[in-house]
C-alpha atoms as a PDB file:
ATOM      1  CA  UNK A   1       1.596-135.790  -4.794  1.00  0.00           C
ATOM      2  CA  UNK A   2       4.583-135.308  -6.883  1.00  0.00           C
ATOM      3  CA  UNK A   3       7.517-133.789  -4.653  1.00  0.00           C
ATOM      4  CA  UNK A   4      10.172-131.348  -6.796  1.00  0.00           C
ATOM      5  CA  UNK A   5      13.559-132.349  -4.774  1.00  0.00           C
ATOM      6  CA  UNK A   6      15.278-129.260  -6.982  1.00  0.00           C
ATOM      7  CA  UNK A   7      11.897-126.860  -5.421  1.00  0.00           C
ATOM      8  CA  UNK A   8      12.222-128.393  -1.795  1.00  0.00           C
ATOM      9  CA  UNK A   9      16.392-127.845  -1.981  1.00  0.00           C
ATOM     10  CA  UNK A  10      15.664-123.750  -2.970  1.00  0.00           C
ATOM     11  CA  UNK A  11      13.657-123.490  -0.518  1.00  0.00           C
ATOM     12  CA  UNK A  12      15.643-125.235   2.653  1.00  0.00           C
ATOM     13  CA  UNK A  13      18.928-123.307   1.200  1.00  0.00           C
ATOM     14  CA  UNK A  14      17.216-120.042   1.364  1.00  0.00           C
ATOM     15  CA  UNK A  15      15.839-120.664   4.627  1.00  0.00           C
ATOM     16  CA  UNK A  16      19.372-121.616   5.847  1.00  0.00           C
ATOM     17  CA  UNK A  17      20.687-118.520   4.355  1.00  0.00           C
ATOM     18  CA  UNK A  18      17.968-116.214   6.166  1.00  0.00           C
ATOM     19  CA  UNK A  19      18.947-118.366   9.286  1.00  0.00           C
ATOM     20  CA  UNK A  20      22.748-117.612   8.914  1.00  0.00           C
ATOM     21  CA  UNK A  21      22.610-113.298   7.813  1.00  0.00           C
ATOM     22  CA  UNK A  22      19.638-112.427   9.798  1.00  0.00           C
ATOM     23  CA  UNK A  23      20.202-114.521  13.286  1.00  0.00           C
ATOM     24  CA  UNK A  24      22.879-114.925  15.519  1.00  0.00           C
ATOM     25  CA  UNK A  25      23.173-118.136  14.947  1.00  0.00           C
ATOM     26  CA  UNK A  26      26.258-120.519  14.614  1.00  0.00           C
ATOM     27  CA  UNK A  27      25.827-123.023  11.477  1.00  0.00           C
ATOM     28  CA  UNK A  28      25.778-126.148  13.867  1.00  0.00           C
ATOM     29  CA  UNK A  29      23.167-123.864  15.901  1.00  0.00           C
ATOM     30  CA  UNK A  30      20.775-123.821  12.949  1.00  0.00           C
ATOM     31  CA  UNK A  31      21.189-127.117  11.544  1.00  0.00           C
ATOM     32  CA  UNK A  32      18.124-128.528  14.077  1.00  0.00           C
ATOM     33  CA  UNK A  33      15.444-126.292  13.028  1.00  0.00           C
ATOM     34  CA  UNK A  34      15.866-126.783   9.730  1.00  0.00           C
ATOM     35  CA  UNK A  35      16.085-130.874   9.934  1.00  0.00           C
ATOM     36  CA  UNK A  36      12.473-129.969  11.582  1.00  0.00           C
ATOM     37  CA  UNK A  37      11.527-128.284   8.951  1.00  0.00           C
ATOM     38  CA  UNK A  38      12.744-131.007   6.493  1.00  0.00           C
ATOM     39  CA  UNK A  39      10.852-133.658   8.861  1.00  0.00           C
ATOM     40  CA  UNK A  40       7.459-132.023   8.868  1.00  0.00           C
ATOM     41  CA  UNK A  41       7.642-131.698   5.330  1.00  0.00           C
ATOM     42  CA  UNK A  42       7.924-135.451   5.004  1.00  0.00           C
ATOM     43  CA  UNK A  43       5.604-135.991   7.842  1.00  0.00           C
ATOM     44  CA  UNK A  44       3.280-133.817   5.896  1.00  0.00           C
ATOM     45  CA  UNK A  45       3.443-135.734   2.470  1.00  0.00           C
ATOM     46  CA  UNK A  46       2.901-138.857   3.702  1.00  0.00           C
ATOM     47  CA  UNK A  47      -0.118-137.584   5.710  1.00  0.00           C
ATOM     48  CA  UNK A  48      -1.247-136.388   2.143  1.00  0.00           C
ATOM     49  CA  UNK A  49      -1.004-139.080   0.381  1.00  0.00           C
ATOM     50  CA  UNK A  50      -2.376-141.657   2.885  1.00  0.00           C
ATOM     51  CA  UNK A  51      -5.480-139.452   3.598  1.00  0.00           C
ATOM     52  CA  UNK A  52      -6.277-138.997  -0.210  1.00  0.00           C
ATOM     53  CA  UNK A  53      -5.588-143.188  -0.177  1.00  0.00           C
ATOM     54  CA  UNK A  54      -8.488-143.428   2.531  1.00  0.00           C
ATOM     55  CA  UNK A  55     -10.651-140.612   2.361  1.00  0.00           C
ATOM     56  CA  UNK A  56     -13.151-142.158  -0.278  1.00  0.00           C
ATOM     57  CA  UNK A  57     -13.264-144.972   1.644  1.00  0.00           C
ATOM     58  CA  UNK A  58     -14.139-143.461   4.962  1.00  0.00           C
ATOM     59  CA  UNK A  59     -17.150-141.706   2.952  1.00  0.00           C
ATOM     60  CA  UNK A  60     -18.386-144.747   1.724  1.00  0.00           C
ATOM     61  CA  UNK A  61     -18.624-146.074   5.612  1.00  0.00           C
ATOM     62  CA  UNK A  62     -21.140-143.040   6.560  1.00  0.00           C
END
């Protein structure tokens, strides 16, 4: 799974930018859920690319 850094860097700034204008949030306030949201992204790719590493072999066991 190819990752586009310049895709994943729109996307976090406009989620920062709906934090900041439609929350009352302070900047260091919103920094933590978006570092989640960064993390479960990574969390997510990894899980996608080890499960399409062992899925054909976990077929071949049943």
């Amino acid at each position: 799974m190819v990752v586009d850094l310049n895709d994943v860097s729109r996307t976090l700034l406009k989620a920062a930018e709906q934090l900041w204008t439609n929350t009352a949030l302070r900047p260091d306030q919103y920094a933590e859920p978006v570092l989640a949201l960064i993390a479960l992204r990574q969390m997510a790719a990894k899980f996608e690319a080890v499960h399409a590493e062992l899925a054909p072999k976990s077929k071949a066991l049943i």
